[in-house]
C-alpha atoms as a PDB file:
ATOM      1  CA  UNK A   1     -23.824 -20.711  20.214  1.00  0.00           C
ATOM      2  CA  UNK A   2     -24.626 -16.562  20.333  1.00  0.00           C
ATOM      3  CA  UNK A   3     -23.259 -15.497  17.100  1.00  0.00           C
ATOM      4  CA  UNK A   4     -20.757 -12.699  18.392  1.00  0.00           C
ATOM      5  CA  UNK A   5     -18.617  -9.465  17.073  1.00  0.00           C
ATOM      6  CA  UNK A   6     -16.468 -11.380  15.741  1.00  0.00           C
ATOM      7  CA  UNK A   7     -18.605 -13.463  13.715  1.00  0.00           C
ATOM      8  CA  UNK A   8     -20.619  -9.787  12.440  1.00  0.00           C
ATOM      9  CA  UNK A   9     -17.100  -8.542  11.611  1.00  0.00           C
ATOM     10  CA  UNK A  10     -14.147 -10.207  10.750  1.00  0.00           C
ATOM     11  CA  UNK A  11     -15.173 -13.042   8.229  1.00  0.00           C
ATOM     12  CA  UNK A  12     -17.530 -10.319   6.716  1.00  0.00           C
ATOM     13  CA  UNK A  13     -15.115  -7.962   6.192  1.00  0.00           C
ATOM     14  CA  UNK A  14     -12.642 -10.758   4.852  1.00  0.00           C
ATOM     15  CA  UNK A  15     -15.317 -11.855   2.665  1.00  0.00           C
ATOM     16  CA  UNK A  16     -15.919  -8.292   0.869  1.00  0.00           C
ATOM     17  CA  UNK A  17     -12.085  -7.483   0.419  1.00  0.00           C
ATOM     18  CA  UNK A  18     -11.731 -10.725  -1.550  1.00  0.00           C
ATOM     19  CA  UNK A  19     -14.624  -9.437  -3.537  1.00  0.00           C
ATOM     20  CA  UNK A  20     -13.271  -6.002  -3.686  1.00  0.00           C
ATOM     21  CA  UNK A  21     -10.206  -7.698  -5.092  1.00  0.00           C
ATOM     22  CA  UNK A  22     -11.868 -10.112  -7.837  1.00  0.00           C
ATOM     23  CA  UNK A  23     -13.632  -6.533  -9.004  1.00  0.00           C
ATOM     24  CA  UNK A  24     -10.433  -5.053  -9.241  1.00  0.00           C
ATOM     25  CA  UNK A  25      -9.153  -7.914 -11.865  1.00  0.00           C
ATOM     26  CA  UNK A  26     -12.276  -7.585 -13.699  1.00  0.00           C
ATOM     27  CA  UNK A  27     -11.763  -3.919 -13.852  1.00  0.00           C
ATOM     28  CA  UNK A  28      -7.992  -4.071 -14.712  1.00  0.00           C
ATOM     29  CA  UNK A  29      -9.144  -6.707 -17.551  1.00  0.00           C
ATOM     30  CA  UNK A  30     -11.859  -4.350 -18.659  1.00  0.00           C
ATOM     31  CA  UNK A  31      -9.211  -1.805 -19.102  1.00  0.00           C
ATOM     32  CA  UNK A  32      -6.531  -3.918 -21.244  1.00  0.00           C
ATOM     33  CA  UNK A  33      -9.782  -5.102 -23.648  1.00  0.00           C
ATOM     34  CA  UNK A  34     -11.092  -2.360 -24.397  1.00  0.00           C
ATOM     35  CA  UNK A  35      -7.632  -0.371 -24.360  1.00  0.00           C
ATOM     36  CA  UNK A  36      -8.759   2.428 -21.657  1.00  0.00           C
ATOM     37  CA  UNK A  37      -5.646   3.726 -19.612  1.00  0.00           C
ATOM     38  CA  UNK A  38      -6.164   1.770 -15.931  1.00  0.00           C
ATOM     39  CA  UNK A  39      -5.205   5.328 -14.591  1.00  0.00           C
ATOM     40  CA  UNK A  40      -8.442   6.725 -15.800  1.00  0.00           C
ATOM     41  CA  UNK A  41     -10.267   4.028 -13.583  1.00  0.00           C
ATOM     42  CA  UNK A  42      -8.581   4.277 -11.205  1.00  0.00           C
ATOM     43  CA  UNK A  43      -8.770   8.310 -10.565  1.00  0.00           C
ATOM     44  CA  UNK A  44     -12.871   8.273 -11.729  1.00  0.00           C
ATOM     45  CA  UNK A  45     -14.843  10.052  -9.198  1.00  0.00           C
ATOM     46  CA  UNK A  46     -18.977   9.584  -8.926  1.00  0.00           C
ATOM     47  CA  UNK A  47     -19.093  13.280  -7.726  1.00  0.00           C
ATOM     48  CA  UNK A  48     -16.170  15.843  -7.460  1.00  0.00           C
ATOM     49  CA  UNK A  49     -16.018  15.845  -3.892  1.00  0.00           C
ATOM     50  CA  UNK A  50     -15.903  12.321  -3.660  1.00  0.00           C
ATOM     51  CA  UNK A  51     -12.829  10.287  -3.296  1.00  0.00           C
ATOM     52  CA  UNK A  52     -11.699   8.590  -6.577  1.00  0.00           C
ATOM     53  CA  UNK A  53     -11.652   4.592  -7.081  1.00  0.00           C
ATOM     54  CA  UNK A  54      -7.710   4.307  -5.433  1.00  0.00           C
ATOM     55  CA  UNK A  55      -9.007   6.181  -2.250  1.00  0.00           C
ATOM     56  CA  UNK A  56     -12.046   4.058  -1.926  1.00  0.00           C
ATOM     57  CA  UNK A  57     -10.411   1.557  -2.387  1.00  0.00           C
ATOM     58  CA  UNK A  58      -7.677   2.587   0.265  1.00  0.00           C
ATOM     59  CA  UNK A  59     -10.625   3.409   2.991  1.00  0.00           C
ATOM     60  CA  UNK A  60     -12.276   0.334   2.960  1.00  0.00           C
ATOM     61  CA  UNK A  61      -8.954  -1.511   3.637  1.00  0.00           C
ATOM     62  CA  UNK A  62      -8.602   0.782   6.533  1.00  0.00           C
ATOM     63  CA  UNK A  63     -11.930   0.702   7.787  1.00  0.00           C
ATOM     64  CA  UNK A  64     -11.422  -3.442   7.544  1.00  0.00           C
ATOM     65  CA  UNK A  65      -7.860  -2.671   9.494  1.00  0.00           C
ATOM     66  CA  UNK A  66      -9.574  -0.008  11.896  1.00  0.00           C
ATOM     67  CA  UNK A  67     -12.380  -2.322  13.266  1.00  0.00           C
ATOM     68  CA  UNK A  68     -10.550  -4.771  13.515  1.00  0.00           C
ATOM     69  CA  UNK A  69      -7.625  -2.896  15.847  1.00  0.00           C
ATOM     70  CA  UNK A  70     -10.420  -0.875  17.736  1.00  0.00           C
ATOM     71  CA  UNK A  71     -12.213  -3.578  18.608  1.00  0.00           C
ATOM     72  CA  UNK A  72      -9.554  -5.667  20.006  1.00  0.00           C
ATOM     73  CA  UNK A  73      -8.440  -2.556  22.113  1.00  0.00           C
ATOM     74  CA  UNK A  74      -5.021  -1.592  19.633  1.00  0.00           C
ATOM     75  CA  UNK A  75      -4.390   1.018  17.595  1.00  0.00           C
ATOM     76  CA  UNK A  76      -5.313   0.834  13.952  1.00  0.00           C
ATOM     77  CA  UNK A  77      -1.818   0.310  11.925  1.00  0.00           C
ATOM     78  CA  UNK A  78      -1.026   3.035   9.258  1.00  0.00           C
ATOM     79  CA  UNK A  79      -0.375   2.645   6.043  1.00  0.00           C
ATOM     80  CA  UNK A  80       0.598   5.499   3.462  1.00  0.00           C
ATOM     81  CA  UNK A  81      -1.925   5.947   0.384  1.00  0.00           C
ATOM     82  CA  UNK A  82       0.803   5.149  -2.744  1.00  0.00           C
ATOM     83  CA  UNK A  83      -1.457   2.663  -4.728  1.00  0.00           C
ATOM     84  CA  UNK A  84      -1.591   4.242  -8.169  1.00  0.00           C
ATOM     85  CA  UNK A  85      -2.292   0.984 -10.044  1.00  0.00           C
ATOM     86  CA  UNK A  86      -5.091  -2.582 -10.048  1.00  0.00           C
ATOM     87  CA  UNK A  87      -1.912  -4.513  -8.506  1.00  0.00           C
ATOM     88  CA  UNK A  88      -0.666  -2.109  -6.064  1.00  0.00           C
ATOM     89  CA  UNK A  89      -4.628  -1.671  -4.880  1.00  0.00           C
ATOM     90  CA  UNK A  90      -5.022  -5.499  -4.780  1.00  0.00           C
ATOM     91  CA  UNK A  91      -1.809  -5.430  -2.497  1.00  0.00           C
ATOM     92  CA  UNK A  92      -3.159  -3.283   0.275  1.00  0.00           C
ATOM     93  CA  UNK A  93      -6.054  -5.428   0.147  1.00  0.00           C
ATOM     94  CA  UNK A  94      -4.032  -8.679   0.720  1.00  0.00           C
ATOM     95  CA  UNK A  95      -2.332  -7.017   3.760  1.00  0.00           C
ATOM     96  CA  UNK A  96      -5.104  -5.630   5.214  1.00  0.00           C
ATOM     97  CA  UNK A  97      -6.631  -9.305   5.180  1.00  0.00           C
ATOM     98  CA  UNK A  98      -3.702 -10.830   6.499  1.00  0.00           C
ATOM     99  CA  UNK A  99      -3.736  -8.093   9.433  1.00  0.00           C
ATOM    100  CA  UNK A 100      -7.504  -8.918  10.321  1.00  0.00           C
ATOM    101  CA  UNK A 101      -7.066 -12.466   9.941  1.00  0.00           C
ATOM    102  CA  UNK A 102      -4.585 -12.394  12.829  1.00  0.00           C
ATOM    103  CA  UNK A 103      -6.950 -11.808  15.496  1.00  0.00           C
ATOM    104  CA  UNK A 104      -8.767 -13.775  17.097  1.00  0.00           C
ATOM    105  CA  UNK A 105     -12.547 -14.321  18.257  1.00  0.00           C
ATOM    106  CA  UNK A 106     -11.553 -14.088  21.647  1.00  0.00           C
ATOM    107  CA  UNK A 107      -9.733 -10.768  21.055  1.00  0.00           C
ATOM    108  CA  UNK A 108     -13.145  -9.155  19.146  1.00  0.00           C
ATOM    109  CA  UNK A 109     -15.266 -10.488  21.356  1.00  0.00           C
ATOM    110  CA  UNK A 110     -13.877  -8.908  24.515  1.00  0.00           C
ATOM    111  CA  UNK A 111     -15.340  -5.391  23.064  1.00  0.00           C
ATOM    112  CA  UNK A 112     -18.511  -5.942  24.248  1.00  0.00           C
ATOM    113  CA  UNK A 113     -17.626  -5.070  27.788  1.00  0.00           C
ATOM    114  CA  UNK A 114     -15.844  -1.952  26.747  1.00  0.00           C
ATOM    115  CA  UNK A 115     -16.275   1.229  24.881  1.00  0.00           C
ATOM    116  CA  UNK A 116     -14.212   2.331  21.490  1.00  0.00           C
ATOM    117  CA  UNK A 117     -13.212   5.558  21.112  1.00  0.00           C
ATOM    118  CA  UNK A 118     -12.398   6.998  17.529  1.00  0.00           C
ATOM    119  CA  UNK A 119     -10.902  10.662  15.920  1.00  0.00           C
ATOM    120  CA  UNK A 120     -13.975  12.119  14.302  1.00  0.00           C
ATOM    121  CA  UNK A 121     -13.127  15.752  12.600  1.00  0.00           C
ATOM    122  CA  UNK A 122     -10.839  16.247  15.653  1.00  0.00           C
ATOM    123  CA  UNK A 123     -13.006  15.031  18.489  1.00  0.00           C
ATOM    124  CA  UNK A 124     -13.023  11.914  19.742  1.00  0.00           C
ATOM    125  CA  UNK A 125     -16.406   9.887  19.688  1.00  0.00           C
ATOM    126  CA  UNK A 126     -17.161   7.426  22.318  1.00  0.00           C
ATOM    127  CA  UNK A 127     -18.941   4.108  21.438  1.00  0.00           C
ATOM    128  CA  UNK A 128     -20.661   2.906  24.571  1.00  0.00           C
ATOM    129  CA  UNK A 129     -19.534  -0.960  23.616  1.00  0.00           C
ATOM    130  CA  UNK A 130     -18.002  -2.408  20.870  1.00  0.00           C
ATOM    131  CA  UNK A 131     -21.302  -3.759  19.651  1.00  0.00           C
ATOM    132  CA  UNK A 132     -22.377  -0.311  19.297  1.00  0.00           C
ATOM    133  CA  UNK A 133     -19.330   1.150  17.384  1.00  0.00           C
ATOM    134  CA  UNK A 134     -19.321  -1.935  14.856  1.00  0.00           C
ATOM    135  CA  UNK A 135     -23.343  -1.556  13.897  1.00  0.00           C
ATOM    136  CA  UNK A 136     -23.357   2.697  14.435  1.00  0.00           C
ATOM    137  CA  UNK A 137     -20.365   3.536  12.823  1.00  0.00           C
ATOM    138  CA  UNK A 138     -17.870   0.173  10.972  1.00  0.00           C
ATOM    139  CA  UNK A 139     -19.804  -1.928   9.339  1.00  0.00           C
ATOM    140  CA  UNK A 140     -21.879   1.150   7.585  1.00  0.00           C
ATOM    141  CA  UNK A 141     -18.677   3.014   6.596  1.00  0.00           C
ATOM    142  CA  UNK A 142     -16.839  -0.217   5.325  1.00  0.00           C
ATOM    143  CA  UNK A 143     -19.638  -0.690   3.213  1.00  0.00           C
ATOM    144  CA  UNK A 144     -19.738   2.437   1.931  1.00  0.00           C
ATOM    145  CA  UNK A 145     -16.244   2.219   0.206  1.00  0.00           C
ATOM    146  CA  UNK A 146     -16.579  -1.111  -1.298  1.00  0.00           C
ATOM    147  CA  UNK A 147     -20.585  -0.248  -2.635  1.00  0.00           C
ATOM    148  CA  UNK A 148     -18.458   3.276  -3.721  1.00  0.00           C
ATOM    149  CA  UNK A 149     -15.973   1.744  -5.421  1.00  0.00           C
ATOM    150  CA  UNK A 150     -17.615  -1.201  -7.226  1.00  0.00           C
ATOM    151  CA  UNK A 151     -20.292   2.129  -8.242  1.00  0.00           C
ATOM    152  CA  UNK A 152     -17.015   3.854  -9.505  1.00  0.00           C
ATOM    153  CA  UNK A 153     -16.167   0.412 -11.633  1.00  0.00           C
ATOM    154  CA  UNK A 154     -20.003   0.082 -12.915  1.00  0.00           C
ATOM    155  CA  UNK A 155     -19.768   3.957 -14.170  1.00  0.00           C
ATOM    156  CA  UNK A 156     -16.689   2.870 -16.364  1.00  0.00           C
ATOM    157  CA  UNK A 157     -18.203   0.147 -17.895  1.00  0.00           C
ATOM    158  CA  UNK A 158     -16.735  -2.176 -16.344  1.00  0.00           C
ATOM    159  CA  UNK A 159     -19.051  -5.713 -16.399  1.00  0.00           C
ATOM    160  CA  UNK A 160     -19.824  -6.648 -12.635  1.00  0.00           C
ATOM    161  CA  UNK A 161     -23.337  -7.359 -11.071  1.00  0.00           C
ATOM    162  CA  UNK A 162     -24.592  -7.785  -7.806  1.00  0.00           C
ATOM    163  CA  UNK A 163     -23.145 -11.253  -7.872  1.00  0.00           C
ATOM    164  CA  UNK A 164     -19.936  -9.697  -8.020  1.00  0.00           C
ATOM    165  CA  UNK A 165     -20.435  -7.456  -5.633  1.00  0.00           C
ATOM    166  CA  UNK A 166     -22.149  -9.891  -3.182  1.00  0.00           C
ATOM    167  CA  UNK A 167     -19.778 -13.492  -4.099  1.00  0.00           C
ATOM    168  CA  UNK A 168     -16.865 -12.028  -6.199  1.00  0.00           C
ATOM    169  CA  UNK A 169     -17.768 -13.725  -9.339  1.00  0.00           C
END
């Protein structure tokens, strides 16, 4: 058996998101010990034009929710950016896993015989395959908001390690 798009994708990005969220509980627990206000966590930036921890958080539930729509040929799903707390944050997350647990291989596969199109700074960018769009452009900027955000965390002393990162514990 070929190990496909869907097997590069989907459980991956499952995976991280429940990591992303067991980061999130060590970071809102971090917070109530050592008595910092979750909102300052939550808006810390590594640079100041960087998103802050809620939008990281926020983009790589959408990129999950994007690749996962783009590559079975549907439009991404929107959701508005309201999350202002841990809970609200681990929410989107549990949606956004729900969403890209509903497809199925078959659907993901089928991208490898087409191209993906996306919106990039107004223009649209053409994948040649869906192979190509996951490796060139998903998977990279998925990971960059989860490795962004559990940065963000680290910064704020909250107590994660790559095990965290990498197994959620």
């Amino acid at each position: 058996m070929a190990f496909s798009i869907y097997d590069a994708s989907i459980p991956m990005m499952v995976r991280m998101l429940h990591n992303l969220s067991s980061i999130l509980d060590k970071a809102a627990a971090h917070a109530a010990e050592k008595g910092i206000d979750p909102a300052t966590m939550i808006e810390a930036r590594l640079a100041p034009d960087m998103f802050n921890l809620a939008r990281q958080v926020q983009s790589a539930a959408d990129a999950a929710k994007a690749t996962a729509a783009r590559l079975s040929g549907e439009t991404p799903p929107s959701h508005p950016d309201t999350e202002t707390n841990f809970d609200e944050l681990k929410g989107r997350i549990a949606k956004v896993i729900a969403y890209v647990e509903g497809f199925t291989p078959e659907q993901i596969n089928a991208s490898e015989g087409r191209s993906v199109t996306i919106p990039t700074r107004g223009e649209p960018h053409v994948f040649k395959t869906g192979g190509d769009y996951l490796t060139q452009f998903a998977i990279p900027n998925f990971f960059f908001h989860v490795t962004t955000a559990y940065g963000l965390l680290r910064q704020q002393g909250v107590e994660i390690g790559k095990m965290t990162y990498l197994a959620g514990i």
